[in-house]
Protein backbone atom coordinates (compact mmCIF):
# COMPACT_ATOMS: atom_id res chain seq x y z
CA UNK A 1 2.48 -4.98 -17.83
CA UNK A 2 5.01 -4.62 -15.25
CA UNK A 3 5.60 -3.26 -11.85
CA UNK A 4 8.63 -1.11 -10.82
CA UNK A 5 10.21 -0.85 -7.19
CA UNK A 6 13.67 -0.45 -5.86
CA UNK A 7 14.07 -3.32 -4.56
CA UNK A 8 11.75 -5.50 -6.34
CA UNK A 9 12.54 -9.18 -5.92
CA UNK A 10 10.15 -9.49 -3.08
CA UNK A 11 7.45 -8.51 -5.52
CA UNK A 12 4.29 -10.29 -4.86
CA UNK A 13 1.71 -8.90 -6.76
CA UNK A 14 2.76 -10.87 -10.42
CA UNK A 15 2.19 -14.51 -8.61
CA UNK A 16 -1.34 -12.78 -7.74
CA UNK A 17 -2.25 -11.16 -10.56
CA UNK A 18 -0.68 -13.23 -13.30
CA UNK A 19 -3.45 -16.15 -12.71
CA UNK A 20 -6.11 -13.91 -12.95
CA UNK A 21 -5.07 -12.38 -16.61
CA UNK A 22 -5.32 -15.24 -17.24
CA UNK A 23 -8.40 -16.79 -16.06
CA UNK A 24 -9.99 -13.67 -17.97
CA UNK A 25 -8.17 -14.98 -21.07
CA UNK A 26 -6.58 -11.44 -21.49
CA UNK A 27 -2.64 -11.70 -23.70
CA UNK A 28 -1.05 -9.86 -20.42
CA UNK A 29 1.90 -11.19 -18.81
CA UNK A 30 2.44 -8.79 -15.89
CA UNK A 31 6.47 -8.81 -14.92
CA UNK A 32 8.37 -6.90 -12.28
CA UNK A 33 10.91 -4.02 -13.23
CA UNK A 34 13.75 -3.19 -11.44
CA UNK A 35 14.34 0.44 -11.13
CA UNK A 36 16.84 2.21 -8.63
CA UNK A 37 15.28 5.77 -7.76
CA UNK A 38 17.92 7.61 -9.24
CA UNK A 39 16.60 5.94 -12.64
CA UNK A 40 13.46 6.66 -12.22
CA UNK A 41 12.72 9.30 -14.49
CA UNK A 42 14.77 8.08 -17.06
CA UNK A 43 13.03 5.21 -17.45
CA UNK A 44 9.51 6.10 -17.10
CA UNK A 45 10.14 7.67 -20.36
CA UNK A 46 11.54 4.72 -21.81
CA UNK A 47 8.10 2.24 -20.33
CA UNK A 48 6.05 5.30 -22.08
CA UNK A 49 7.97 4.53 -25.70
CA UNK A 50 6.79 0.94 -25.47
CA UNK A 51 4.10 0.72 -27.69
CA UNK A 52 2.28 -3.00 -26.16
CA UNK A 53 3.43 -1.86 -22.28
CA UNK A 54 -0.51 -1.71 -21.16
CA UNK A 55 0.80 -0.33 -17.79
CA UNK A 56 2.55 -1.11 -14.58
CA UNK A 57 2.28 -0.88 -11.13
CA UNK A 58 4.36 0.65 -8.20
CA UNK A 59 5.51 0.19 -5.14
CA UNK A 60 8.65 1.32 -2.68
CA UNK A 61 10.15 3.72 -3.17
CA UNK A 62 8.09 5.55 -6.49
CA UNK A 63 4.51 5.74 -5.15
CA UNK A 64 4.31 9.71 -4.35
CA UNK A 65 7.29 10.48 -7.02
CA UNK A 66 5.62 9.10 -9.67
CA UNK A 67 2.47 10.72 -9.43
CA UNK A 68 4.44 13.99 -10.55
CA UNK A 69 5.41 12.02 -13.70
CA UNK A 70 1.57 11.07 -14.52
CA UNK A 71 -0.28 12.96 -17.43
CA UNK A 72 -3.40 12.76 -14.84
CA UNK A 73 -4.39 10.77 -11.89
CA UNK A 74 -7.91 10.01 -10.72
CA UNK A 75 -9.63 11.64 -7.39
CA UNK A 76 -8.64 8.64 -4.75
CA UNK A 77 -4.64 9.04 -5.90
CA UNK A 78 -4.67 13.08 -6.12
CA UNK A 79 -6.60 12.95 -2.73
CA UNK A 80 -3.65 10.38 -1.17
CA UNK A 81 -1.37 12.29 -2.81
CA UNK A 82 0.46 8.58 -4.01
CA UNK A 83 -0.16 6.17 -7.43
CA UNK A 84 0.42 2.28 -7.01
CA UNK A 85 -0.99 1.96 -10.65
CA UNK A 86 -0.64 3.26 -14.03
CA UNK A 87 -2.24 2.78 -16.77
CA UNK A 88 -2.13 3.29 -20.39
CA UNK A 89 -5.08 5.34 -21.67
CA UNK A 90 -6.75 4.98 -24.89
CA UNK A 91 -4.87 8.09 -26.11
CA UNK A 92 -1.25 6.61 -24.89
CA UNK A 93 -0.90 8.92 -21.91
CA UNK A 94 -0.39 7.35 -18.65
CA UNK A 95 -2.99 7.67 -15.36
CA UNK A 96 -2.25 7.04 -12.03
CA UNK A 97 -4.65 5.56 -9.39
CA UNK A 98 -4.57 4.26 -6.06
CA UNK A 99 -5.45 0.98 -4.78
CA UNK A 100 -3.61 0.34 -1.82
CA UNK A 101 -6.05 1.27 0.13
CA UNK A 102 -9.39 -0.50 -0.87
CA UNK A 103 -6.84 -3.34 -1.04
CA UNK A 104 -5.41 -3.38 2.00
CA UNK A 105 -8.83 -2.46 4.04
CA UNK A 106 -10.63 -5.67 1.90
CA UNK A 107 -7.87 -7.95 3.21
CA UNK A 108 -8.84 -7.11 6.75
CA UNK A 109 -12.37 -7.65 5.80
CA UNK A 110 -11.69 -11.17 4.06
CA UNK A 111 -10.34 -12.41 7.58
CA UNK A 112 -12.82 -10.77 9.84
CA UNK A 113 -10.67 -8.25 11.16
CA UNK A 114 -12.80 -5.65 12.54
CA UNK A 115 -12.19 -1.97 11.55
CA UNK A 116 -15.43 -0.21 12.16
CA UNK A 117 -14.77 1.84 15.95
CA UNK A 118 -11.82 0.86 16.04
CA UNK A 119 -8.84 2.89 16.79
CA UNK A 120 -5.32 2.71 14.63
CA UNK A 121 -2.30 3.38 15.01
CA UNK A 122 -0.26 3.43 11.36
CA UNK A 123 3.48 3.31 11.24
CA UNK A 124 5.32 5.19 7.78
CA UNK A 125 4.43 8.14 5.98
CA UNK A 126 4.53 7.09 2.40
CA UNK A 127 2.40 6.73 0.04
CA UNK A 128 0.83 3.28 1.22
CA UNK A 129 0.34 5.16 4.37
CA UNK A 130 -1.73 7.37 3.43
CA UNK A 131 -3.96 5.34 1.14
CA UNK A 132 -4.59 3.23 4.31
CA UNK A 133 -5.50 6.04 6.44
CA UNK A 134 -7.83 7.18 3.74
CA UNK A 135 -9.04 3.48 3.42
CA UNK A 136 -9.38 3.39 7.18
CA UNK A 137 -11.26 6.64 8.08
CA UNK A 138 -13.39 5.51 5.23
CA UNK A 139 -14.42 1.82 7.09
CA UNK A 140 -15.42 3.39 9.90
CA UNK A 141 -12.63 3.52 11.76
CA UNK A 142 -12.37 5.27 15.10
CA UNK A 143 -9.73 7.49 15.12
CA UNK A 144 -6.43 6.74 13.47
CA UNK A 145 -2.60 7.75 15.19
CA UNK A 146 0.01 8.24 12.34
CA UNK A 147 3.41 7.99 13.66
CA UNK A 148 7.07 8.32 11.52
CA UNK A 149 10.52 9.54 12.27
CA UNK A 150 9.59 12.63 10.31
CA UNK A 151 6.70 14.05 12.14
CA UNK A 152 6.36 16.72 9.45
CA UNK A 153 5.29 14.08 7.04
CA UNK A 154 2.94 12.46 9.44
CA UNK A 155 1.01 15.21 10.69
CA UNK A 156 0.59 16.38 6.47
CA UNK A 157 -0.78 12.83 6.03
CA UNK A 158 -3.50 13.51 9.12
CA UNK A 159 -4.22 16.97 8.44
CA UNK A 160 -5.07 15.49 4.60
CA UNK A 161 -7.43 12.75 6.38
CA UNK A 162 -8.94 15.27 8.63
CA UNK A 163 -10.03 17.48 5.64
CA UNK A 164 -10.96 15.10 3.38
CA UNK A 165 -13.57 13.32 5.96
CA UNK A 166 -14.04 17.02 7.55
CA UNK A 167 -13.60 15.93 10.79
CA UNK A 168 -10.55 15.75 13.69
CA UNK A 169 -9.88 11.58 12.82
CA UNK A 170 -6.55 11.44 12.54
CA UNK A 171 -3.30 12.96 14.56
CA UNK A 172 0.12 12.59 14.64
CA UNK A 173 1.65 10.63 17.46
CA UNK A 174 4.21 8.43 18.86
CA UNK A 175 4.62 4.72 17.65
CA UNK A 176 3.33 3.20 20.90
CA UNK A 177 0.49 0.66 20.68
CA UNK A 178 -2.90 1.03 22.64
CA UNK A 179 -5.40 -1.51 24.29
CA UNK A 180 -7.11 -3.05 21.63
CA UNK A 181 -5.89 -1.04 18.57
CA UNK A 182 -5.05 -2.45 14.91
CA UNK A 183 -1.69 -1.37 14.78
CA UNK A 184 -0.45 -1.25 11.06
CA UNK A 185 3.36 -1.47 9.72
CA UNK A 186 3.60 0.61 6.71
CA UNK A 187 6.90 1.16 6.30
CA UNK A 188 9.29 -0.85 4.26
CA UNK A 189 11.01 -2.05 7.99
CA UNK A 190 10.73 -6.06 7.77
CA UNK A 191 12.05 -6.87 3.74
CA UNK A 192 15.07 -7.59 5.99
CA UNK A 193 16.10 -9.77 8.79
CA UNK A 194 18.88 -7.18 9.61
CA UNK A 195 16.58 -4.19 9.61
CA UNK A 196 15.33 -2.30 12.69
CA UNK A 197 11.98 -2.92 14.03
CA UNK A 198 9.39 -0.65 13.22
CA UNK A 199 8.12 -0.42 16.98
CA UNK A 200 8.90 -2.24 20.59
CA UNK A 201 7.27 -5.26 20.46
CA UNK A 202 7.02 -5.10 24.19
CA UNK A 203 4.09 -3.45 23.92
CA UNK A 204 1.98 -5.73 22.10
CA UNK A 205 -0.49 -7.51 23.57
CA UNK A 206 -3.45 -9.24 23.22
CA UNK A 207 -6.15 -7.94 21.42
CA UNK A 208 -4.30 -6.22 19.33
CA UNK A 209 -4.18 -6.88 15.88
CA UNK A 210 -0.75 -6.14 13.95
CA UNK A 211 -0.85 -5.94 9.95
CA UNK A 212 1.79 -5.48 7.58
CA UNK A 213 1.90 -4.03 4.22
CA UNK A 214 5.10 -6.22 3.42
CA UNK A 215 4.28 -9.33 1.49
CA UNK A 216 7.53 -11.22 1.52
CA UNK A 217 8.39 -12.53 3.68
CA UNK A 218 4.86 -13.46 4.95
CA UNK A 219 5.69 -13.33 8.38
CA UNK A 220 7.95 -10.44 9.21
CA UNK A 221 10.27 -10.32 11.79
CA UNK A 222 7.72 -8.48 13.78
CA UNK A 223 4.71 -10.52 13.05
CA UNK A 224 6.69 -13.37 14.37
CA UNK A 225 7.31 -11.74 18.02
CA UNK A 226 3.60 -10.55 17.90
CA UNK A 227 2.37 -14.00 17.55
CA UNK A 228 4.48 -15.50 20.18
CA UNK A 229 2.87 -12.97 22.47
CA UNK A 230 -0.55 -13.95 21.92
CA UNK A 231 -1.16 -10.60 19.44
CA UNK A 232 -3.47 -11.54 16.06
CA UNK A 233 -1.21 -10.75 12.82
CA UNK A 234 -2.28 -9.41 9.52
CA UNK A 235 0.08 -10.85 6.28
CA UNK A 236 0.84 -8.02 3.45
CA UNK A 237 0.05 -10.86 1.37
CA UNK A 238 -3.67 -10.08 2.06
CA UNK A 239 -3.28 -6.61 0.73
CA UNK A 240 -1.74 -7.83 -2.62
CA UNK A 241 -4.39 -10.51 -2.91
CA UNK A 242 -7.01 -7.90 -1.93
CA UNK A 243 -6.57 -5.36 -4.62
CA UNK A 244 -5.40 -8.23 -7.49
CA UNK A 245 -8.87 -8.35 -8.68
CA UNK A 246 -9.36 -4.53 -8.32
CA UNK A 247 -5.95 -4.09 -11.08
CA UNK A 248 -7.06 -6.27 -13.35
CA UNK A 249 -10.56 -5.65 -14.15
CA UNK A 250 -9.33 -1.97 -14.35
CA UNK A 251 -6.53 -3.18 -16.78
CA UNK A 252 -8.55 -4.89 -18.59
CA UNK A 253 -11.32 -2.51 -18.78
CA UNK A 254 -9.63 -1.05 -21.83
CA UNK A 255 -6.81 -3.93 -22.68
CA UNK A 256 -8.26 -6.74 -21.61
């Protein structure tokens, strides 16, 4: 099994999920895959000629690409409009599904971070993003603010929330924090020390809580100047951790 992202090397999900295959005793080795977006499509046919490839996850920058590529997707990744899995059916075609979100929302939930009434403000537009939002409206949250450089793509993301849950949740809005509000990073803004921050830190505070969906490095750039002002942070570890267990039991549903 593998997992394919451009870049890839701060891949955390095969030091998750790798231990669990094999606690289940299942023959899986689950690698990552380098491959540049300009490859994509190229070699998604060559991962579909491999006979023993059981299937493979995805992350930045493939997530709402690849879903074209699928044979079929399930109802949670046609409703988010994004795949972070596929898998190999009985019949060799290839699935998609979506677990970012009940991943990301459980590790909130396995550190007591409260969702439920809570307002949230989500920064990105990709596919993660919208699983979360999803994931969010779905734990009760309070209202949720999705804010990215292309407003276009934000206000399609809330407009998508807004019908699914059939009521006005979510809106597109600026990336400025409120009293009180989970504030979530779901870009890809943080891999780097170089790169930009994804929102003036300034205006954190206490009582806030800031997650990230980045796993590595564990404490972001960001997270870092959160803490020092007092602000609880969220790892993107906890969102790989959260939806390891979720992967492999539905890997090894069929291939296990």
């Amino acid at each position: 099994m593998g997992i394919i992202g451009d870049p890839i090397a701060q891949a955390k999900s095969p030091a998750a999920i790798n231990p669990l295959f094999a606690a289940c005793g299942a023959d899986i080795a689950f690698v990552p895959f380098h491959v540049p977006a300009s490859d994509l499509f190229t070699i998604w046919a060559g991962l579909k000629a491999v006979p023993n490839l059981v299937g493979f996850g995805i992350t930045l920058p493939h997530k709402q690409t690849a879903i074209e590529l699928c044979d079929s997707v399930d109802p949670v990744a046609a409703r988010v409009g994004a795949v972070n899995l596929v898998r190999r059916e009985r019949d060799g075609s290839f699935r998609g599904y979506q677990f970012d979100g009940r991943g990301f929302v459980g590790g909130l939930q396995s550190k007591g971070i409260a969702i439920e009434g809570r307002d949230v403000l989500i920064i990105g537009a990709g596919g993660a993003a919208a699983a979360i939002a999803f994931a969010l409206a779905e734990a009760g949250a309070a209202s949720i603010k999705i804010s990215n450089r292309t407003v276009e793509k934000a206000e399609a993301i809330a407009e998508s929330v807004n019908k699914g849950f059939k009521r006005e949740i979510a809106k597109a809005g600026t990336p400025e924090p409120e009293a009180a509000q989970l504030v979530v990073n779901a870009t890809s803004l943080g891999l780097r020390d170089s790169d930009v921050l994804p929102l003036d830190a300034e205006l954190l505070q206490p009582g806030m809580t800031l997650a990230e969906v980045i796993a590595e490095p564990e404490t972001t750039r960001i997270l870092g100047m959160a803490q020092a002002k007092g602000v609880e942070i969220h790892s993107g570890i906890h969102m790989i951790t959260g939806q390891a267990r979720l992967i492999v039991d539905h890997i090894c549903e069929i291939w296990g």
